[in-house]
C-alpha atoms as a PDB file:
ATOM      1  CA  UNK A   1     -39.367  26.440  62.361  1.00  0.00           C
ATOM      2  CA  UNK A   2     -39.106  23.257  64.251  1.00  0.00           C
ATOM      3  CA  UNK A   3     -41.532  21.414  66.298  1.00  0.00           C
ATOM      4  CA  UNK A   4     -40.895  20.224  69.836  1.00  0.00           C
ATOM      5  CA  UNK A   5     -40.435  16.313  68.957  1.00  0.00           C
ATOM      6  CA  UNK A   6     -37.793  17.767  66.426  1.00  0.00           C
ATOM      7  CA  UNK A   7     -35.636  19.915  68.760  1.00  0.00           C
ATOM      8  CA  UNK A   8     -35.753  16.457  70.882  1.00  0.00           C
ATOM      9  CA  UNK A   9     -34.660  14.434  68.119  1.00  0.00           C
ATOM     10  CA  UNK A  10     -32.009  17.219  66.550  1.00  0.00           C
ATOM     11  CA  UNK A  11     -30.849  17.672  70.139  1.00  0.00           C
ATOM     12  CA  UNK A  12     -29.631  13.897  70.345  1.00  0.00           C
ATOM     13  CA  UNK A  13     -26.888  15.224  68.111  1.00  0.00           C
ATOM     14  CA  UNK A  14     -25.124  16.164  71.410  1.00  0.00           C
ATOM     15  CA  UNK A  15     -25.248  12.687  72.452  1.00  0.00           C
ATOM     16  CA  UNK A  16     -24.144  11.153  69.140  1.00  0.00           C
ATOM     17  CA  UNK A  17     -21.601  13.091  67.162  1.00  0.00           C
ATOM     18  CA  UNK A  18     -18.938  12.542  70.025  1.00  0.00           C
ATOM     19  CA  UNK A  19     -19.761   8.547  69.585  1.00  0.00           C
ATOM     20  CA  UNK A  20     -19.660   8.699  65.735  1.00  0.00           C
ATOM     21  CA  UNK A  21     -16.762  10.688  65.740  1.00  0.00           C
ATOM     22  CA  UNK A  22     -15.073   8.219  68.138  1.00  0.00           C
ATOM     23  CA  UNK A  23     -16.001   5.100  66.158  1.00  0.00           C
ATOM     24  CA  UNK A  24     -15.026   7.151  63.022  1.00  0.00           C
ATOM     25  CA  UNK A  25     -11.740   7.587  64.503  1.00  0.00           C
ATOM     26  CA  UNK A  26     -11.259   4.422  66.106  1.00  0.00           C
ATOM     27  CA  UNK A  27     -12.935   1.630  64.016  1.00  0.00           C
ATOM     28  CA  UNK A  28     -15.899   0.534  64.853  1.00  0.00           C
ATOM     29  CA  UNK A  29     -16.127  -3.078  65.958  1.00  0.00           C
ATOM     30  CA  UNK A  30     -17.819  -5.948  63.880  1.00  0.00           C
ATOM     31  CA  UNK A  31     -20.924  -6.790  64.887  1.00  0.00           C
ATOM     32  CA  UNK A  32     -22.172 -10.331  66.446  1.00  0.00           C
ATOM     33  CA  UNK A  33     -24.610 -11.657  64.927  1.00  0.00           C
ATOM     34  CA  UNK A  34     -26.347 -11.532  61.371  1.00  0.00           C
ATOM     35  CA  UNK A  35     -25.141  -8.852  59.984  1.00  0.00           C
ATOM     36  CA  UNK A  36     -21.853  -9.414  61.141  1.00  0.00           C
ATOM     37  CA  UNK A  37     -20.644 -10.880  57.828  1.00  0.00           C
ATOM     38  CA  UNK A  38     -21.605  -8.714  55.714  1.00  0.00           C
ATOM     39  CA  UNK A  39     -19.113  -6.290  57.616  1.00  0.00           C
ATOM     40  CA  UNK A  40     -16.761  -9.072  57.291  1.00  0.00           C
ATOM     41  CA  UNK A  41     -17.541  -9.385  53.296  1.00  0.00           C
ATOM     42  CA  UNK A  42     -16.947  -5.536  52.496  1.00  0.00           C
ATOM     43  CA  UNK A  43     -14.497  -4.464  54.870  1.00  0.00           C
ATOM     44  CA  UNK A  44     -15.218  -0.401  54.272  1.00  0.00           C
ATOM     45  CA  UNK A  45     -18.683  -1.050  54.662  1.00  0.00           C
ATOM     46  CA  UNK A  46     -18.036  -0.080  58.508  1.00  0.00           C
ATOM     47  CA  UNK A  47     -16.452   3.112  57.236  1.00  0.00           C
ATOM     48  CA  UNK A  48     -18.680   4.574  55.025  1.00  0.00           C
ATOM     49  CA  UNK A  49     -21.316   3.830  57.654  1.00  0.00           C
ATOM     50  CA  UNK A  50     -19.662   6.092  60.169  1.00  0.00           C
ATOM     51  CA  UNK A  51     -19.142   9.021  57.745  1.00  0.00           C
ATOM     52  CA  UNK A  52     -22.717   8.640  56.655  1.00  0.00           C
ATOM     53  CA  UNK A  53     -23.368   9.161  60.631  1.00  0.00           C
ATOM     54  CA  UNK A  54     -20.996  11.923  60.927  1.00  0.00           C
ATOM     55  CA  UNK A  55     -23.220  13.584  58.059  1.00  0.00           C
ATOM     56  CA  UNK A  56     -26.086  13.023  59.374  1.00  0.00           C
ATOM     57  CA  UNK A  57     -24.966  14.341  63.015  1.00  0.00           C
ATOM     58  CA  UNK A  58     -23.577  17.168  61.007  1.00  0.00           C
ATOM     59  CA  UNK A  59     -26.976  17.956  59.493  1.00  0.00           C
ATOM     60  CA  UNK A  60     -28.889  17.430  62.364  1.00  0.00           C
ATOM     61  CA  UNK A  61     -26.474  19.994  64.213  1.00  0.00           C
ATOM     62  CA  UNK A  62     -26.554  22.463  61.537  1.00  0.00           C
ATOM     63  CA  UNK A  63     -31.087  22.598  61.632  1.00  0.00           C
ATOM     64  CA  UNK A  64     -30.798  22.934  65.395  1.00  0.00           C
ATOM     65  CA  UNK A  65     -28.164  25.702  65.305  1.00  0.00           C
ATOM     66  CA  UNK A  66     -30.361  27.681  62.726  1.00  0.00           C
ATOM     67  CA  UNK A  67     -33.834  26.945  64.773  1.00  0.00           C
ATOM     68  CA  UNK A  68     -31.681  28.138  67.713  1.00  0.00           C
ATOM     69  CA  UNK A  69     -30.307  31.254  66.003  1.00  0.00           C
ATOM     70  CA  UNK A  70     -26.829  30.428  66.379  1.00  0.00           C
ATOM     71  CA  UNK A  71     -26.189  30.387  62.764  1.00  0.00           C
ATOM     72  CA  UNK A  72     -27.729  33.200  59.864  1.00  0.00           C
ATOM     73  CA  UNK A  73     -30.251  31.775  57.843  1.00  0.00           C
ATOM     74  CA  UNK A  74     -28.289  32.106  54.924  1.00  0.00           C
ATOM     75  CA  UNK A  75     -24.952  30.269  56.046  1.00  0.00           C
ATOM     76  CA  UNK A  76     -27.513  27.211  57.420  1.00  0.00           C
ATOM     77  CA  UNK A  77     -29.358  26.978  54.509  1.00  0.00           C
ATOM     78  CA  UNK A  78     -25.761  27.059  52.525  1.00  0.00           C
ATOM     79  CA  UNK A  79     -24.294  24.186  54.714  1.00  0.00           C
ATOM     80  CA  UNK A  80     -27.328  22.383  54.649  1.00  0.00           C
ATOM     81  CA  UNK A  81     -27.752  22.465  51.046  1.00  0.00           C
ATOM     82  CA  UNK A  82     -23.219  21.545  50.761  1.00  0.00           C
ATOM     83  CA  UNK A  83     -23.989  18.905  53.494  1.00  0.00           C
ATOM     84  CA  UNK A  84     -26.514  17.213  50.640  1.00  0.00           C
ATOM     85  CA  UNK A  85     -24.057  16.094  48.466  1.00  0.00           C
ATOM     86  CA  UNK A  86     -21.920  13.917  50.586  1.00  0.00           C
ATOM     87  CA  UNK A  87     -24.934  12.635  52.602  1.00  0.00           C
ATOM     88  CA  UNK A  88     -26.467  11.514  48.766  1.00  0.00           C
ATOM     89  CA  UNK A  89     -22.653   9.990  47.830  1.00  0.00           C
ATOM     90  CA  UNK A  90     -22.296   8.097  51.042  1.00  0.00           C
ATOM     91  CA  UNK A  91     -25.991   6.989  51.181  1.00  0.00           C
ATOM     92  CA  UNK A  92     -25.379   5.535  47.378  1.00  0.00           C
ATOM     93  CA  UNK A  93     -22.053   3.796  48.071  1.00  0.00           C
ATOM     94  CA  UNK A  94     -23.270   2.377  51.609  1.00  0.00           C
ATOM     95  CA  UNK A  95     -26.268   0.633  49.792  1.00  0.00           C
ATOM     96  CA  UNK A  96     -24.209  -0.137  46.619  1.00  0.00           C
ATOM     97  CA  UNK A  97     -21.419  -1.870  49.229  1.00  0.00           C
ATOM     98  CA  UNK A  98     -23.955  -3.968  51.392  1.00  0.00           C
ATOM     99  CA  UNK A  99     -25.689  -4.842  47.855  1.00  0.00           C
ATOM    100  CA  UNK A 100     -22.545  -6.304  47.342  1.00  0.00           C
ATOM    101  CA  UNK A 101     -21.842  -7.820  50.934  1.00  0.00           C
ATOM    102  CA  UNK A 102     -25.312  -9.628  50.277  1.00  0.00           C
ATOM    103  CA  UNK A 103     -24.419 -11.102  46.951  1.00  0.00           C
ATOM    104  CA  UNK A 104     -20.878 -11.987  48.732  1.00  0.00           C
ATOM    105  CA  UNK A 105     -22.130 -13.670  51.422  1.00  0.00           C
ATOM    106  CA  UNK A 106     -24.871 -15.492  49.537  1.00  0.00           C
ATOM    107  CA  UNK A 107     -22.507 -16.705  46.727  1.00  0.00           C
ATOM    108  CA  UNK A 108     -20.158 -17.948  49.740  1.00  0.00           C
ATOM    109  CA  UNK A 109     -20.156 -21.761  50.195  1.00  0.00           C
ATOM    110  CA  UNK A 110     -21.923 -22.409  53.302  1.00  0.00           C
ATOM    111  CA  UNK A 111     -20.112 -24.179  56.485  1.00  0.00           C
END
């Protein structure tokens, strides 16, 4: 059972799978600013960010289909619990990459 303030928060899925998808699809751009090279260091950093969103939009969508009653109990709590193992993967490698971006940039001669 969810509570209002997360129905509001799951329910932002709507808003933000089409844009991860989109930036998944498309590339998404480099950033200005700090973190920008970083993103120019590890070049799949960008990526693995966007499937980690598309994971996380997919999990989000999947606990607001079950609160909903779209989806059985059993099939949510299955795709939930299949939906765990690539989140946990792409949560590792994105730190393990921008670990690396960091130690990249840092070891870089500065301008």
């Amino acid at each position: 059972m969810l509570t209002a303030i997360a129905i509001a928060l799951h329910s932002f899925v709507f808003l933000l799978l089409p844009i991860a998808l989109y930036s998944l699809w498309c590339g998404s751009p480099i950033p200005n600013g700090p973190l920008g090279n970083y993103f120019r260091a590890v070049k799949s950093l960008r990526f693995v960010g966007d499937l980690f969103f598309v994971v996380v939009c997919g999990v989000s969508a999947v606990k607001l289909a079950l609160h909903l009653g779209i989806l059985a109990p059993v099939v949510g709590e299955t795709l939930v619990a299949y939906l765990g193992f690539p989140f946990m993967g792409l949560l590792l490698s994105y730190l393990a990459m921008f670990a690396r971006a960091v130690i990249l940039v840092r070891r870089a001669p500065s301008p």
